[in-house]
N, C-alpha and C. Protein backbone atom coordinates (compact mmCIF):
# COMPACT_ATOMS: atom_id res chain seq x y z
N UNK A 1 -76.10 30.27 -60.98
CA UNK A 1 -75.75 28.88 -60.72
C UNK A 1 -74.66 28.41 -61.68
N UNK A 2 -75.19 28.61 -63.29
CA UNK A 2 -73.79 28.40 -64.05
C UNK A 2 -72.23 28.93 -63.82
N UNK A 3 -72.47 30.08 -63.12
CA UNK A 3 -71.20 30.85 -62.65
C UNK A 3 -70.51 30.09 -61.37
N UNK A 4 -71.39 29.84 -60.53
CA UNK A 4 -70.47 28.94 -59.50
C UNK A 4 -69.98 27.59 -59.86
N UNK A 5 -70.45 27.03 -61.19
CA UNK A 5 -70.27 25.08 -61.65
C UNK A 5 -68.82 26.05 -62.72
N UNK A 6 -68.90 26.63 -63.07
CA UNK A 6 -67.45 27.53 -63.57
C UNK A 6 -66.46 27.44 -62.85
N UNK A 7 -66.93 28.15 -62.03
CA UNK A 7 -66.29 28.55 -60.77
C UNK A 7 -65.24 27.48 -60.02
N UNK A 8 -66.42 26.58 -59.72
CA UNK A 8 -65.78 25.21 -58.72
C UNK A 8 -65.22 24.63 -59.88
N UNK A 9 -65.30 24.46 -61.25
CA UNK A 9 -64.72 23.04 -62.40
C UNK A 9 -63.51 23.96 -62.40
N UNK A 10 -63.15 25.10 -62.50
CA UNK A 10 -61.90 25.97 -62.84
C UNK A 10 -61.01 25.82 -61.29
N UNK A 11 -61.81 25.93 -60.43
CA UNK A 11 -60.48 25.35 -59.18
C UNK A 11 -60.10 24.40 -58.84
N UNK A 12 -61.04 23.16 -59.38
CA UNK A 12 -60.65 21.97 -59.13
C UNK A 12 -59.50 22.17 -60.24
N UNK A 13 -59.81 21.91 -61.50
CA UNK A 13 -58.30 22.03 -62.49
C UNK A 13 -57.62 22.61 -62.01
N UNK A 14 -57.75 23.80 -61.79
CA UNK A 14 -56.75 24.48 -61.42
C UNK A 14 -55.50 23.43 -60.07
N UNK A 15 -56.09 23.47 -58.96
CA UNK A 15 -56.13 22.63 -57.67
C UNK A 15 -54.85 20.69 -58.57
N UNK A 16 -55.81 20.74 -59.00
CA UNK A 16 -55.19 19.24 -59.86
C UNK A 16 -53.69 19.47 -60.80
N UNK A 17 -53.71 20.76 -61.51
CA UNK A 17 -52.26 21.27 -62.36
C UNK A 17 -51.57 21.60 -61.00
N UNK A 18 -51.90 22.30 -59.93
CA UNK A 18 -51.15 22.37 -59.09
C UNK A 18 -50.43 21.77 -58.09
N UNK A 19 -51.04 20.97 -57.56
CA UNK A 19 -50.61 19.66 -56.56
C UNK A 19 -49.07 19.16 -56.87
N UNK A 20 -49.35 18.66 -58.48
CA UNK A 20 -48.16 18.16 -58.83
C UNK A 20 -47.03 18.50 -58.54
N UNK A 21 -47.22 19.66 -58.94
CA UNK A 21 -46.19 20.89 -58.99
C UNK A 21 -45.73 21.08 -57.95
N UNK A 22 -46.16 21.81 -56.66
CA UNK A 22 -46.17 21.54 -55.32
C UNK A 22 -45.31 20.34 -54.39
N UNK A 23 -46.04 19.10 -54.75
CA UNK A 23 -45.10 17.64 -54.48
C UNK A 23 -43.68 17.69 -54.97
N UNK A 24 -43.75 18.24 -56.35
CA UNK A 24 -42.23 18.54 -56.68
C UNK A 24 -41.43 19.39 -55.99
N UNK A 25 -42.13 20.51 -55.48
CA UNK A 25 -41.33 21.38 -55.42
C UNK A 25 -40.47 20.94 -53.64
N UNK A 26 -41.85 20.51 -53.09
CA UNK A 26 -41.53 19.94 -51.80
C UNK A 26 -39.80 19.00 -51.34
N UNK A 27 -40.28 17.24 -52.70
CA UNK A 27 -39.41 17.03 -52.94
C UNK A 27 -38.16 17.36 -53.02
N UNK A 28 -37.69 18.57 -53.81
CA UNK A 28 -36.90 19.16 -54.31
C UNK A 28 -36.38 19.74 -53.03
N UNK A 29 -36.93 20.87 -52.29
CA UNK A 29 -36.35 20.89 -50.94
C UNK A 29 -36.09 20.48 -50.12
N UNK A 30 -36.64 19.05 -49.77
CA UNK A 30 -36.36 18.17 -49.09
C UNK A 30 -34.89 17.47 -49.04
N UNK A 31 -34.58 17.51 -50.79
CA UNK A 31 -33.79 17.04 -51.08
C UNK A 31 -32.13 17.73 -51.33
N UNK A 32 -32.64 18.93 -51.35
CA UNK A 32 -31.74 20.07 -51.23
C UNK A 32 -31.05 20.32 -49.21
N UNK A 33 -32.21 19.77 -48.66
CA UNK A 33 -31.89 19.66 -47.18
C UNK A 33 -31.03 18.96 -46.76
N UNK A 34 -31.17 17.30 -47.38
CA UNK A 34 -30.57 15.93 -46.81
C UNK A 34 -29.12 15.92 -47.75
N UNK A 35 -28.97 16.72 -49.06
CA UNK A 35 -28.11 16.67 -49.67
C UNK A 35 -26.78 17.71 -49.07
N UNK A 36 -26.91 18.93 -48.32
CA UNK A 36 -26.47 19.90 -47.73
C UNK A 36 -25.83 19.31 -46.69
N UNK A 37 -26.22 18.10 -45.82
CA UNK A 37 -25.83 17.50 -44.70
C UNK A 37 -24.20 16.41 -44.77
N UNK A 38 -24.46 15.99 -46.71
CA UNK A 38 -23.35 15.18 -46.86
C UNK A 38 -21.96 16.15 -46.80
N UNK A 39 -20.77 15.50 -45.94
CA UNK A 39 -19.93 15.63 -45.77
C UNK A 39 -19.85 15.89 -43.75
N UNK A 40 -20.98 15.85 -43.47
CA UNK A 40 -21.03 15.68 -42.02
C UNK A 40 -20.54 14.63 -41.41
N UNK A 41 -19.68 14.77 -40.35
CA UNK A 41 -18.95 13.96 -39.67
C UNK A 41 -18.77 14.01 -38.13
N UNK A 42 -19.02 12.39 -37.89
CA UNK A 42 -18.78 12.78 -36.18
C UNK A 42 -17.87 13.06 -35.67
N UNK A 43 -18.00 13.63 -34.50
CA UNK A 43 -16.61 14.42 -33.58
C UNK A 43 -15.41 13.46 -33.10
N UNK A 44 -15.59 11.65 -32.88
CA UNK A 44 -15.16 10.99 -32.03
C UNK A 44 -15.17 10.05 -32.45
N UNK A 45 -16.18 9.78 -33.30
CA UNK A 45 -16.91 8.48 -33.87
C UNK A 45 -17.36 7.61 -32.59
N UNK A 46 -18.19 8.16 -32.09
CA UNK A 46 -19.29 7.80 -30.79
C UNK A 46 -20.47 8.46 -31.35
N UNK A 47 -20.93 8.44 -32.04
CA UNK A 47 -22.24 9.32 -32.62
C UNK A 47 -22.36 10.31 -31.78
N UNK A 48 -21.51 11.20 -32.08
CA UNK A 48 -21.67 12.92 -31.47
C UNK A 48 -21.05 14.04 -32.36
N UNK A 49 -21.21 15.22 -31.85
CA UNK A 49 -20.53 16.10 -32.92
C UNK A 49 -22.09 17.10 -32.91
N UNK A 50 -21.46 17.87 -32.74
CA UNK A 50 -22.35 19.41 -33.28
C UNK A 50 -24.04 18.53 -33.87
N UNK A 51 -23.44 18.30 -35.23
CA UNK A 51 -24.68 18.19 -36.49
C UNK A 51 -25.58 16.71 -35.90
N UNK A 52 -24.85 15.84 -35.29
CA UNK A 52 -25.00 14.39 -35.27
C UNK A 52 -26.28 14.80 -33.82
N UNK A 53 -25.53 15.36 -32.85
CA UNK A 53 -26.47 15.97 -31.60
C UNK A 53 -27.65 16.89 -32.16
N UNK A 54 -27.67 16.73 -32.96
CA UNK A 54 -29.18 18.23 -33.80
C UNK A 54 -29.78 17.12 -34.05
N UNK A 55 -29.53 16.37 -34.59
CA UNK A 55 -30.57 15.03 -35.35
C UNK A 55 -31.03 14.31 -34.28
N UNK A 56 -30.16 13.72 -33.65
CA UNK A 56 -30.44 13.23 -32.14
C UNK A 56 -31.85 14.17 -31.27
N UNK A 57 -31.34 15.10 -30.53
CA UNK A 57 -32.16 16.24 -30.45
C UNK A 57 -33.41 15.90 -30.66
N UNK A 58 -33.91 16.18 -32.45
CA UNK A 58 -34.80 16.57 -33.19
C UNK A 58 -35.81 15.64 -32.83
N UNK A 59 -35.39 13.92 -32.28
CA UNK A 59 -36.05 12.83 -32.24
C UNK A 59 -36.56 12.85 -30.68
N UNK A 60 -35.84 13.42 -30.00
CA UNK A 60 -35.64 13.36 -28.32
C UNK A 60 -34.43 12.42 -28.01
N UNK A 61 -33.41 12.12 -28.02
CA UNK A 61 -32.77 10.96 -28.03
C UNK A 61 -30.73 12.21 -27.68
N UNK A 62 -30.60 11.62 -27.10
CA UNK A 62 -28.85 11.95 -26.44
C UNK A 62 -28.16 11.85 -27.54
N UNK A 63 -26.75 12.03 -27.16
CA UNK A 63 -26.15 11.78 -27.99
C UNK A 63 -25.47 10.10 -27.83
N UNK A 64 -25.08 9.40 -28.31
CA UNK A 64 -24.32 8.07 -28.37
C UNK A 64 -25.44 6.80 -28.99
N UNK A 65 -26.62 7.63 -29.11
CA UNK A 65 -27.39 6.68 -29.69
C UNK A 65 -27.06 6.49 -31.52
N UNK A 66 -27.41 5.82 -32.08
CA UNK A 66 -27.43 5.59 -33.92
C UNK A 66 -28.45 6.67 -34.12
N UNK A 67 -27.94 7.26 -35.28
CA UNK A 67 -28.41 8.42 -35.89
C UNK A 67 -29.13 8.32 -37.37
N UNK A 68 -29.24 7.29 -38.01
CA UNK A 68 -29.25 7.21 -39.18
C UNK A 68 -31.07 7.76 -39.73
N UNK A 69 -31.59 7.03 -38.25
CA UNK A 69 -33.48 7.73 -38.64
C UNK A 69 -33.83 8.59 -38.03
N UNK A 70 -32.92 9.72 -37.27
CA UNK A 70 -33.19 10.74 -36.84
C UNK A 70 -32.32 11.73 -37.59
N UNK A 71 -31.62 11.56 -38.23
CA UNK A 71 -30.78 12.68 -39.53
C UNK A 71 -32.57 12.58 -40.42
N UNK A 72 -33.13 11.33 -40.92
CA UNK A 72 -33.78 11.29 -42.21
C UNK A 72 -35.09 12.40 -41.10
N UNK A 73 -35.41 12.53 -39.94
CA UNK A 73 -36.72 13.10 -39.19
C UNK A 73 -36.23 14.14 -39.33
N UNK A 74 -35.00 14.40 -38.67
CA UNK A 74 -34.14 16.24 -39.30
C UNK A 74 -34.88 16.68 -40.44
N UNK A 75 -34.10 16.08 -41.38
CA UNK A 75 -34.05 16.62 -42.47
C UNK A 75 -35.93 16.97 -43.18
N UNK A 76 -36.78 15.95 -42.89
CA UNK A 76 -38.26 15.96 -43.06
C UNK A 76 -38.36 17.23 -42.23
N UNK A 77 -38.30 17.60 -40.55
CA UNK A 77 -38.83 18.31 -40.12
C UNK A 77 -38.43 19.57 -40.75
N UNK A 78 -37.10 20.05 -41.27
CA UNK A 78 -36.62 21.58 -41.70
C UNK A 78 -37.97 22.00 -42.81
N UNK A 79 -38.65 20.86 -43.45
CA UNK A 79 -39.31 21.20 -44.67
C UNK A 79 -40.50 21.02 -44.38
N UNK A 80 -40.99 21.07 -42.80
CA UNK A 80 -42.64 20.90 -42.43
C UNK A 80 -43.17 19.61 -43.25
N UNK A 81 -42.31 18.38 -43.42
CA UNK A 81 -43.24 16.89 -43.73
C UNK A 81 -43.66 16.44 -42.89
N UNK A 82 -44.96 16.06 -42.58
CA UNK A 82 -45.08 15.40 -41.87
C UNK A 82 -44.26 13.70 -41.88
N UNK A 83 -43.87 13.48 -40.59
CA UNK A 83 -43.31 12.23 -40.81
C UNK A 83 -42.75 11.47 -39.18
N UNK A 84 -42.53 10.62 -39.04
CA UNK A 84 -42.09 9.92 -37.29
C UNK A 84 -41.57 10.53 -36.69
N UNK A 85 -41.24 11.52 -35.68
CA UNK A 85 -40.46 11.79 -35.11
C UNK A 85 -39.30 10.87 -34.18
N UNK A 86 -38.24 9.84 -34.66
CA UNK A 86 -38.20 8.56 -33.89
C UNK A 86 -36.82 8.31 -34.56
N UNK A 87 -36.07 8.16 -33.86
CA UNK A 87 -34.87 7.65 -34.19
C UNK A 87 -34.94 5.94 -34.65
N UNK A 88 -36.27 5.38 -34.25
CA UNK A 88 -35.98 3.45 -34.28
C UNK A 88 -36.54 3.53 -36.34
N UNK A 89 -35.34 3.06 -36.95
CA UNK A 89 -35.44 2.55 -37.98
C UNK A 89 -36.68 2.18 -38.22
N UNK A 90 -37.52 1.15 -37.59
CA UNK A 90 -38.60 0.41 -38.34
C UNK A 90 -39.96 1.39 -38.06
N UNK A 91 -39.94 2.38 -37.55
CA UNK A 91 -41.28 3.22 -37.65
C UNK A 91 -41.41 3.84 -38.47
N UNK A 92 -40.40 3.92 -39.73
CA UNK A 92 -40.37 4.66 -40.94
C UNK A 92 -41.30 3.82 -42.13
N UNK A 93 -41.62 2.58 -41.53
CA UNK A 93 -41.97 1.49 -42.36
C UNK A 93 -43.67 0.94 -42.06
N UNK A 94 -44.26 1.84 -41.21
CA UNK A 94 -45.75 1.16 -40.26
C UNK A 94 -46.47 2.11 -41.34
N UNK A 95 -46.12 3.34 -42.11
CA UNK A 95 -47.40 3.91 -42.87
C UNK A 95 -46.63 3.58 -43.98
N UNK A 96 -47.39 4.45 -45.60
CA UNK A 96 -46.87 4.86 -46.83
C UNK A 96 -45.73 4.13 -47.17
N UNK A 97 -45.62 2.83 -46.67
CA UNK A 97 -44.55 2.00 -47.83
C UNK A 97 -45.22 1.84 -48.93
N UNK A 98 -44.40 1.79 -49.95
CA UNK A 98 -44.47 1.76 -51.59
C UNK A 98 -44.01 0.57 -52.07
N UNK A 99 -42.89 0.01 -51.24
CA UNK A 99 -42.04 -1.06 -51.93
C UNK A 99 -41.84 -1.84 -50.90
N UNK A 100 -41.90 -3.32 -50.71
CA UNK A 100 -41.38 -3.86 -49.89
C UNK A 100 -41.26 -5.18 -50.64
N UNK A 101 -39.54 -5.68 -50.52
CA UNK A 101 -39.26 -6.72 -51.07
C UNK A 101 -39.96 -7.99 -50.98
N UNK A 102 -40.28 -8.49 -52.14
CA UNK A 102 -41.29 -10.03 -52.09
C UNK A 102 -42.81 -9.11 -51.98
N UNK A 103 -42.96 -8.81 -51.85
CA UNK A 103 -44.58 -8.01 -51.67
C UNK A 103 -45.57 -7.03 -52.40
N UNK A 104 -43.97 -6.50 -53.16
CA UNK A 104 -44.75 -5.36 -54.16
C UNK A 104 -44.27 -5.25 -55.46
N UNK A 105 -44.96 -5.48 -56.46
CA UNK A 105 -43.61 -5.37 -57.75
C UNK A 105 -42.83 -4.10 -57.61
N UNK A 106 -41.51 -4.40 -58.41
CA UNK A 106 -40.95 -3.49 -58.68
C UNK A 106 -40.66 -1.77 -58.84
N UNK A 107 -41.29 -0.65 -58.32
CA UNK A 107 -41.39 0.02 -58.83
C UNK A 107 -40.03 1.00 -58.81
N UNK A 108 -40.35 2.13 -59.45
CA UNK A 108 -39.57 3.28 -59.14
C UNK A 108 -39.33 4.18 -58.42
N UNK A 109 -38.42 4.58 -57.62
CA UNK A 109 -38.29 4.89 -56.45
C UNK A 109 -38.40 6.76 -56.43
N UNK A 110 -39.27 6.98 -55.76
CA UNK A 110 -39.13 8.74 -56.01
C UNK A 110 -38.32 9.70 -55.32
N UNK A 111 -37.47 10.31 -55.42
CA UNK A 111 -36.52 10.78 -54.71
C UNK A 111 -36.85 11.65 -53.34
N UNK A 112 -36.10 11.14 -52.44
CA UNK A 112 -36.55 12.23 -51.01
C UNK A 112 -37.98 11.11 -50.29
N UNK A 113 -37.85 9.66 -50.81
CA UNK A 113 -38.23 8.28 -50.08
C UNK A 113 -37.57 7.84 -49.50
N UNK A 114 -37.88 7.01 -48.64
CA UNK A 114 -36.97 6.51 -47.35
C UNK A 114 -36.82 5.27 -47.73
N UNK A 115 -35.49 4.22 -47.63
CA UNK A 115 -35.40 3.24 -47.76
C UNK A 115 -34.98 2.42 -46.77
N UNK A 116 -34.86 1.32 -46.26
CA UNK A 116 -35.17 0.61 -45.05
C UNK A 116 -34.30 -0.95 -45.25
N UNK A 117 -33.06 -1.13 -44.55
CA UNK A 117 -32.35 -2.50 -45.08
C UNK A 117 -32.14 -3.34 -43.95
N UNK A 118 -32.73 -4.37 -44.45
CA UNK A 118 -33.22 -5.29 -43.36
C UNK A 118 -31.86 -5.87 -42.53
N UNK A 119 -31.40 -6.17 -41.48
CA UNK A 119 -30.62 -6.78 -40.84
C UNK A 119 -30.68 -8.24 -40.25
N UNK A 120 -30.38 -9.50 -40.80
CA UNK A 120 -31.36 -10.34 -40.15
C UNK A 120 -30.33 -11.19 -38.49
N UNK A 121 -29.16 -10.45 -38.41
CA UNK A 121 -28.83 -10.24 -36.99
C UNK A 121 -29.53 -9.34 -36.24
N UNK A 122 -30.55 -8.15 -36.56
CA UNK A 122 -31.23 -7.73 -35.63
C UNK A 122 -32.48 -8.38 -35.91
N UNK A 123 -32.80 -8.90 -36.68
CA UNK A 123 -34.08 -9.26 -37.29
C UNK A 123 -35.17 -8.32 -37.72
N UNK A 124 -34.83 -7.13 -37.95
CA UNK A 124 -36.15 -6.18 -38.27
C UNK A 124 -34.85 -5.08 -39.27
N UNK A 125 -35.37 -3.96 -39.82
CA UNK A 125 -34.91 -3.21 -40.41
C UNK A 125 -34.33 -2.28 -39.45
N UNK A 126 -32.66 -2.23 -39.95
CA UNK A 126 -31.65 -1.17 -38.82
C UNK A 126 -31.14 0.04 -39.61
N UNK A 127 -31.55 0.23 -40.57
CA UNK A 127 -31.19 1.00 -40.99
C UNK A 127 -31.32 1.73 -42.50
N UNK A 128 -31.65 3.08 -42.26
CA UNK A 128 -32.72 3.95 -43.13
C UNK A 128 -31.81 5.17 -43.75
N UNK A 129 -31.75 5.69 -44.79
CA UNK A 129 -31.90 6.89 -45.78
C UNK A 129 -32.51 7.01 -46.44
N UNK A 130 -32.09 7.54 -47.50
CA UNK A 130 -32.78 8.73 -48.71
C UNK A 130 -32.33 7.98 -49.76
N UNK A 131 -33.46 8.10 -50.91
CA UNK A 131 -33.48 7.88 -51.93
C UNK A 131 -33.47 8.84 -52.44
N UNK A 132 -32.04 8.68 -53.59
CA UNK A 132 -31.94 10.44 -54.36
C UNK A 132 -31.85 10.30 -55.72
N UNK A 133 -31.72 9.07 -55.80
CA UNK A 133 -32.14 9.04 -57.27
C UNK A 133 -32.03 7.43 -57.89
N UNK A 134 -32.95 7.10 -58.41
CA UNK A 134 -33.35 5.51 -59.05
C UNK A 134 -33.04 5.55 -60.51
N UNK A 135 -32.22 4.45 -60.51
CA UNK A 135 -31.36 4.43 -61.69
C UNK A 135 -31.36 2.93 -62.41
N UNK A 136 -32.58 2.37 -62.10
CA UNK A 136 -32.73 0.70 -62.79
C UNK A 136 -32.40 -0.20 -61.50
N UNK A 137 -31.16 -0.55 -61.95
CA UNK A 137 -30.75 -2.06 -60.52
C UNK A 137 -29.82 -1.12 -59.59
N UNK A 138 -29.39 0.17 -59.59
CA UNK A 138 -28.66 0.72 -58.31
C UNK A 138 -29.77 2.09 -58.40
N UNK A 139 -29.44 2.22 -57.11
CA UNK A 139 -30.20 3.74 -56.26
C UNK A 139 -29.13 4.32 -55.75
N UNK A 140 -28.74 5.86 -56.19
CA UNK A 140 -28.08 6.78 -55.51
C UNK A 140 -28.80 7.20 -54.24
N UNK A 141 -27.99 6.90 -52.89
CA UNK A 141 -28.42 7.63 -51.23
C UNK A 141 -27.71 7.88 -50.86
N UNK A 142 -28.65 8.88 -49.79
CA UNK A 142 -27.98 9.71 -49.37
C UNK A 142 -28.51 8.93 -47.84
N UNK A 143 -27.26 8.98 -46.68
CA UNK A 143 -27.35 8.35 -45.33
C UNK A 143 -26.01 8.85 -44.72
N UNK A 144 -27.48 9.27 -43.07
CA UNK A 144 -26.41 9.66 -42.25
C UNK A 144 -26.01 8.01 -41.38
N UNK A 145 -25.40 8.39 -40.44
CA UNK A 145 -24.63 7.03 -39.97
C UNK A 145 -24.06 5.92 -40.89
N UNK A 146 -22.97 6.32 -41.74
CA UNK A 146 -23.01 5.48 -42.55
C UNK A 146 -21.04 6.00 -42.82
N UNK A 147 -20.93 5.32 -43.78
CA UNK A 147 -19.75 5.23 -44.31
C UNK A 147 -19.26 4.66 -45.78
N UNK A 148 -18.11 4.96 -46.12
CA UNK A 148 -18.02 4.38 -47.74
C UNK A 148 -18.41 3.34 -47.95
N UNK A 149 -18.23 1.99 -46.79
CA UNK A 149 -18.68 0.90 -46.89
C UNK A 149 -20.06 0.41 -46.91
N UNK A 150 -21.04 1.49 -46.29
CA UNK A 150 -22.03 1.29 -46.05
C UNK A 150 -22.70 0.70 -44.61
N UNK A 151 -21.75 0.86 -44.14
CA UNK A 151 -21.97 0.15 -43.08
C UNK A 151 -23.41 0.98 -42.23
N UNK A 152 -24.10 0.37 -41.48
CA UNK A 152 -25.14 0.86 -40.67
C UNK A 152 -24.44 1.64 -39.03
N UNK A 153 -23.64 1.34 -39.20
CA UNK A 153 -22.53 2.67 -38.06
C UNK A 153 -21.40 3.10 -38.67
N UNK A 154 -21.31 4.08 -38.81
CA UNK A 154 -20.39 4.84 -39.52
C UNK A 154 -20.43 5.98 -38.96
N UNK A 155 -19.55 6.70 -39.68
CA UNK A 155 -19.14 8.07 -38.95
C UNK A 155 -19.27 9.33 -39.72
N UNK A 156 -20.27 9.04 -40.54
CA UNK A 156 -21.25 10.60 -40.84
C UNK A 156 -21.86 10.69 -42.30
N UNK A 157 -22.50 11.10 -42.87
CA UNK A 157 -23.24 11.27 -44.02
C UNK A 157 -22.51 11.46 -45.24
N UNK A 158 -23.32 10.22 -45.92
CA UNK A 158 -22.22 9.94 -46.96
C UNK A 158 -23.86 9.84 -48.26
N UNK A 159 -22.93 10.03 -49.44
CA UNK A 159 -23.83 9.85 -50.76
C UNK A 159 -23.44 8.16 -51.48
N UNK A 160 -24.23 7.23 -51.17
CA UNK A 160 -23.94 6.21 -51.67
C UNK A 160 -24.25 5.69 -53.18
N UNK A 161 -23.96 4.74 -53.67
CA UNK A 161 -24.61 4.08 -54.58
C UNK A 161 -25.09 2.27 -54.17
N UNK A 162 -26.15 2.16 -53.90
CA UNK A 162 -26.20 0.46 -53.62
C UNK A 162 -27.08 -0.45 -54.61
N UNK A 163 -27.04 -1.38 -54.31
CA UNK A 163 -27.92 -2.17 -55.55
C UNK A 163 -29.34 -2.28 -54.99
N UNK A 164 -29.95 -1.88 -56.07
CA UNK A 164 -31.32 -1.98 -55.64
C UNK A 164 -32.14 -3.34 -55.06
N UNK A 165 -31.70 -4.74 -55.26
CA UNK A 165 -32.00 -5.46 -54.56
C UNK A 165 -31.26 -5.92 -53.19
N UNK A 166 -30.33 -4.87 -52.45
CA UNK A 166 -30.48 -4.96 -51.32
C UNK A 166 -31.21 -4.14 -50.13
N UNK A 167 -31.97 -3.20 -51.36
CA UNK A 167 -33.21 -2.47 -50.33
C UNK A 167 -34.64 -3.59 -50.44
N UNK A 168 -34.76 -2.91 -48.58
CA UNK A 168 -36.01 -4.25 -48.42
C UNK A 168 -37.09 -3.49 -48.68
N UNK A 169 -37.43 -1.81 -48.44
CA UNK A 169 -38.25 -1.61 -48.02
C UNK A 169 -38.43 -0.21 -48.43
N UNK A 170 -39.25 1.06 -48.86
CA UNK A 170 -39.48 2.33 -49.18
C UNK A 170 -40.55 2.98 -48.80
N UNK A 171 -40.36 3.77 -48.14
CA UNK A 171 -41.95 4.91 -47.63
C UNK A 171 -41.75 6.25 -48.25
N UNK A 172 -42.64 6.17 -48.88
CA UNK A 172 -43.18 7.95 -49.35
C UNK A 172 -43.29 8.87 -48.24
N UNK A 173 -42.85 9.52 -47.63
CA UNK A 173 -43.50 10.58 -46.83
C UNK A 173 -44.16 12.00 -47.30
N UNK A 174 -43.46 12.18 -48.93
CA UNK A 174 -43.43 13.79 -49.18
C UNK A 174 -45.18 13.55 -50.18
N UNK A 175 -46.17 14.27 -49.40
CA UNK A 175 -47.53 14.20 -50.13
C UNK A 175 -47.46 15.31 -50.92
C-alpha cells in the first residue's frame, strides 16, 4: 500500500513539473506557426492568394471573405489546439477570455492569446490576432488581414505594435 501512495504522490509531482513545461512548449509552437505566416500577402487585395485561401479553407469559408479569424484557426489547427473553427471574429470571445476591457483588471497578456478590437460601427468585435508579446502599455501582434496601419482589411500579415488600451478583449486558447 505504501508503494502505491509513492507511487501516485511521485506522478502527480511529477504530472504538475510537467504541464508547465508542456503549455510552454505548445505556446512556443504555436507561435513559431503564426510568426512564419508574416510577410504573407494577398494576390489582388480581394482576400485571395494561395496562403489567404488555406485560412479561408481551414474555417469552411471561400475566398473574398475577411480572413483575420480564420489565419488565427489556421494557425491553432497546424498545432492540434483546440479552438473555433470560424472565421466570425466574436466566437473567439464566448469561452477562455482573460481580459476584457472595463471587466477584468489589468493583466498580462500570454503570448499565442487572441486579442479582439471592438468596432463600434459594427458594434461587436471585427477583428482578431495574436498576442506575441506584452510589453506594459503596447503589445507586439501578430495579424493576418491587416496592414501597417492596422487597419481590420488589409492585405496580408503583418507584425504590429498597438497600445494596449485599444485591445478590448483576450482568450487563452493554448491549455
Amino acid at each position: 500500500m505504501r508503494k502505491n501512495q509513492i507511487f501516485i504522490t511521485s506522478f502527480l509531482w511529477l504530472l504538475i513539473c510537467v504541464c508547465p513545461v508542456l503549455q510552454g512548449s505548445i505556446r512556443d509552437d504555436v507561435q513559431k506557426t503564426y510568426t512564419s505566416q508574416i510577410g504573407v500577402r494577398e494576390k489582388t487585395g480581394n482576400n485571395d492568394g494561395k496562403e489567404v485561401e488555406m485560412y479561408l479553407a481551414s474555417v469552411g469559408l471561400d475566398k473574398g471573405n475577411p480572413w483575420c479569424a480564420a489565419y488565427v484557426s489556421w494557425c491553432f489547427q497546424q498545432n492540434n489546439v483546440k479552438c473555433p473553427r470560424s472565421g466570425y471574429s466574436p466566437y473567439w470571445f464566448v469561452t477562455n477570455v482573460i481580459y476584457k476591457r472595463g471587466k477584468t483588471p489589468e493583466v498580462v497578456f500570454p503570448k499565442a492569446s487572441v486579442f479582439g478590437i471592438w468596432f463600434e460601427s459594427k458594434g461587436r468585435v471585427a477583428h482578431v490576432g495574436y498576442v506575441d508579446q506584452d510589453k506594459g502599455k503596447e503589445i507586439v501582434t501578430v495579424e493576418g488581414n491587416t496592414n501597417s496601419g492596422g487597419s481590420r482589411d488589409g492585405d496580408g500579415c503583418w507584425k504590429r505594435i498597438r497600445l494596449k488600451r485599444q485591445i478590448y478583449i483576450v482568450s487563452d486558447w493554448v491549455k
